[in-house]
Protein backbone atom coordinates (compact mmCIF):
# COMPACT_ATOMS: atom_id res chain seq x y z
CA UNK A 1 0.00 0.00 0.00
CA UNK A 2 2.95 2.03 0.24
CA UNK A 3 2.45 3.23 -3.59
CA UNK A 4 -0.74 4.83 -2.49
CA UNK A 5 1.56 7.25 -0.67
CA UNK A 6 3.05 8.74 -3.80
CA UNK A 7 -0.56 9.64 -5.29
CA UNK A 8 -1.26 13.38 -5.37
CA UNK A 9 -3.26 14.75 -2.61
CA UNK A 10 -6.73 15.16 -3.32
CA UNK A 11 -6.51 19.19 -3.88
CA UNK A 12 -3.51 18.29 -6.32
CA UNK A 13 -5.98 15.31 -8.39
CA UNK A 14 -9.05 18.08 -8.36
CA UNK A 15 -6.76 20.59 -9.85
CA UNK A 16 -5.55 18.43 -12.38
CA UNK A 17 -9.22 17.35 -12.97
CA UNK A 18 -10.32 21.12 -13.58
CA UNK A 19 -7.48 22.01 -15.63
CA UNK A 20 -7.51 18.95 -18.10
CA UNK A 21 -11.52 19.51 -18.21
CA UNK A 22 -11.30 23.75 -19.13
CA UNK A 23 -8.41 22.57 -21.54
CA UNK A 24 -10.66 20.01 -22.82
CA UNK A 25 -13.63 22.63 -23.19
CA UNK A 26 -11.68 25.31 -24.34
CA UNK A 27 -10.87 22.93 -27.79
CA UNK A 28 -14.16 21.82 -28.18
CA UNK A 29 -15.35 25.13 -28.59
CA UNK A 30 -13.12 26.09 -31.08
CA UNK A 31 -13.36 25.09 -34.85
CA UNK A 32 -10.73 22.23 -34.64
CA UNK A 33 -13.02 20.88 -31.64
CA UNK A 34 -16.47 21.27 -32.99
CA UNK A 35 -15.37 19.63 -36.49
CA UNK A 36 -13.75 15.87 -34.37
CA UNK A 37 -16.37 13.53 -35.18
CA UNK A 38 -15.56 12.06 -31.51
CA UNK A 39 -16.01 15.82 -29.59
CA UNK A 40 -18.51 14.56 -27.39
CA UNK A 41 -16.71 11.95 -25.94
CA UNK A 42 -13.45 13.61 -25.00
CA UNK A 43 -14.76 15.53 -22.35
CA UNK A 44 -15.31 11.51 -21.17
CA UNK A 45 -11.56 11.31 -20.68
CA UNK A 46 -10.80 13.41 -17.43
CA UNK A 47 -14.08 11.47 -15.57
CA UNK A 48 -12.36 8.24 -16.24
CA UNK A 49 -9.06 9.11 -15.21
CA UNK A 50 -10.55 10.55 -11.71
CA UNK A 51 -12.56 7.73 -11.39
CA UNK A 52 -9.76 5.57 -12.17
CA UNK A 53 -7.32 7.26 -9.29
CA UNK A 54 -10.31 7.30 -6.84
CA UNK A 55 -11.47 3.77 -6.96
CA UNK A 56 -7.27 3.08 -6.81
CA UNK A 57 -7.62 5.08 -2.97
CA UNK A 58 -10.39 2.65 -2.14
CA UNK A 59 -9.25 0.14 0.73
CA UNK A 60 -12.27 -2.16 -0.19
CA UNK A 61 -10.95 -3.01 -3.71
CA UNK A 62 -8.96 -5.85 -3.99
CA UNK A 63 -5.43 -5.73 -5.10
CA UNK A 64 -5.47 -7.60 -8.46
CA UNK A 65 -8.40 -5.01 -9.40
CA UNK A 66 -5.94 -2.22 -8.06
CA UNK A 67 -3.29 -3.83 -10.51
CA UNK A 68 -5.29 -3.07 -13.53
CA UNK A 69 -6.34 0.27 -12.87
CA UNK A 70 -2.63 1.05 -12.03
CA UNK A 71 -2.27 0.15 -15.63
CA UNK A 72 -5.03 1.95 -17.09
CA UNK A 73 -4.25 5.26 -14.73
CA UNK A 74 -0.19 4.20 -16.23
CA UNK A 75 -1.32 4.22 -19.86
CA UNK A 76 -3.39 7.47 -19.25
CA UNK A 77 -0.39 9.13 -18.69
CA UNK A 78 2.22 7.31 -20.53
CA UNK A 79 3.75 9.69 -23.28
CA UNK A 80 3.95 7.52 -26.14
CA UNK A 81 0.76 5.21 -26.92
CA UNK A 82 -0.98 4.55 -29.79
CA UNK A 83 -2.60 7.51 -30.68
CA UNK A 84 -0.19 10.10 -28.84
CA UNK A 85 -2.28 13.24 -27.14
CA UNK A 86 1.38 14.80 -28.23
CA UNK A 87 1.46 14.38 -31.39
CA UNK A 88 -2.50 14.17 -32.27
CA UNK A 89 -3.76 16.88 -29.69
CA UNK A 90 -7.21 16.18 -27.81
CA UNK A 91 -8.26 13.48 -30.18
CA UNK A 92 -5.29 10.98 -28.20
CA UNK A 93 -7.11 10.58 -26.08
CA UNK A 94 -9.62 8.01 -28.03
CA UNK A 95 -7.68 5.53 -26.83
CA UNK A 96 -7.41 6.23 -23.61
CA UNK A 97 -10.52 6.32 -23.34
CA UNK A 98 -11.34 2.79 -24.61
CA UNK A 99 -8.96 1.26 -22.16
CA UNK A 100 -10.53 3.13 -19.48
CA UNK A 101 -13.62 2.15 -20.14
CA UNK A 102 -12.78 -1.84 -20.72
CA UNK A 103 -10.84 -1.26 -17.37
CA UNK A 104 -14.29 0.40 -15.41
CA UNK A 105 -16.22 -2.31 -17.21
CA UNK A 106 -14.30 -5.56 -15.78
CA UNK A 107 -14.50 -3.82 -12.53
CA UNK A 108 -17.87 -3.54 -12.56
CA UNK A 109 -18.91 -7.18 -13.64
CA UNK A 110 -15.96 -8.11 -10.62
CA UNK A 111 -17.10 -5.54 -8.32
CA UNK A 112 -20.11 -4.13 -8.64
CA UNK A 113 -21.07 -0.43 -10.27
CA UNK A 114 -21.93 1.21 -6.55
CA UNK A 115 -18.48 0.61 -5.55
CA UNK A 116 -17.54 2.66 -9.09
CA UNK A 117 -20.60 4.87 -9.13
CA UNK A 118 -19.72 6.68 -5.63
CA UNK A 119 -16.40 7.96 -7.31
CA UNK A 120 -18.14 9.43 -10.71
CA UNK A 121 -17.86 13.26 -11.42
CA UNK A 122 -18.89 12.48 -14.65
CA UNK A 123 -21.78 15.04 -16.33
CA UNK A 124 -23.63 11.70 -17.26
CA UNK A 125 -24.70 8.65 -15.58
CA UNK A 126 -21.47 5.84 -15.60
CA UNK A 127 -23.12 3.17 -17.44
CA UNK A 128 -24.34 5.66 -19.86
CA UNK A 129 -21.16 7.03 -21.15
CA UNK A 130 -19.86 3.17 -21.03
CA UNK A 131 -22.03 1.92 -22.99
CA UNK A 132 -21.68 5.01 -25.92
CA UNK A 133 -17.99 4.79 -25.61
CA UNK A 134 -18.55 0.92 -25.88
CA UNK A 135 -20.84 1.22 -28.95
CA UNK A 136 -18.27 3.19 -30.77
CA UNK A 137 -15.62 2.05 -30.24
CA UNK A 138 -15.11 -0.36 -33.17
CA UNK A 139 -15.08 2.83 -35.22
CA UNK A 140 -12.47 4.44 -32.38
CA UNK A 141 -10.50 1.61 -32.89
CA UNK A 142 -10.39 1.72 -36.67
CA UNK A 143 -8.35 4.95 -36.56
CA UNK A 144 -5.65 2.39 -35.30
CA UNK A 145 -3.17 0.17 -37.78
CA UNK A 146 -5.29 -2.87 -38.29
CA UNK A 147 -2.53 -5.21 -37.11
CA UNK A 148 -1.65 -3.66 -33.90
CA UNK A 149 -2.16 -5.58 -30.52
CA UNK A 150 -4.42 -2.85 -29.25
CA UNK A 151 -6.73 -2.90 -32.29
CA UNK A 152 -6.93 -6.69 -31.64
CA UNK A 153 -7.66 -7.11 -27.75
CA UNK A 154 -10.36 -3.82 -28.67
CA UNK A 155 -12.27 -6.07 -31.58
CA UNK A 156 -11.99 -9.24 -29.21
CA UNK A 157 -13.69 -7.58 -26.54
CA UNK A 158 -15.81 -5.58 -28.40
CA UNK A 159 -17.49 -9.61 -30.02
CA UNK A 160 -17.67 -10.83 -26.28
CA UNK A 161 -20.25 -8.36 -25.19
């Protein structure tokens, strides 16, 4: 539990909530923003990640569960992925986004969604913006070279459900 020490404080997390979200808002409005066919689910991104670090904090979830949201919360902030917010801007974080949202999924078949739910800052109801993001993301995914192991694991889960 000692990693749970190195987390940023909760005033440092809302701040980096509120920034990425008025970022995030700030490009929607403009032209570049209101012309991405996948706008309205970028906003999507910062709610993840917070729920992602929050349900992390909780002492109830189990520490194989805490395993892969340390990877999601990892990938969320890794640098280089496959669509890089560097070199791509805003629309990066598509795939983020997917992982997140496989990631809250499992949890909440393993879990349950009140142990998710409580953490949500989200605009709209969890299992709502899952199940758009889920919906779409086949054509998310198709933005991504066909033969690449992300692509794959996103089409394999995509025929389970």
């Amino acid at each position: 539990m000692s990693e749970l020490h190195n987390l940023p404080n909760e005033q440092e997390q809302l701040d980096f909530y509120n920034k990425l979200r008025a970022k995030l808002v700030h490009f929607l409005e403009s032209k570049k923003g209101k012309r991405n066919k996948f706008t309205k689910y970028l906003l999507f991104a910062p709610d993840l990640f917070h729920l992602l670090v929050k349900t992390m904090m909780d002492s109830s979830v189990d520490a194989k569960s805490k395993a892969l949201i340390g990877g999601g919360i990892a990938y969320f902030m890794l640098p280089v992925d496959f669509m890089p917010e560097g070199l791509i801007g805003f629309g990066g974080f598509m795939d983020d986004i997917v992982i997140a949202t496989i990631i809250i999924n499992t949890l909440i078949n393993k879990l349950g969604p009140e142990v998710l739910e409580k953490y949500w800052s989200g605009d709209e109801q969890l299992l709502n913006v899952l199940q758009k993001v889920s919906e779409t993301s086949d054509q998310m995914v198709s933005k991504i070279p066909v033969k690449s192991a992300f692509a794959n694991v996103i089409m394999r889960e995509n025929k389970v459900k």
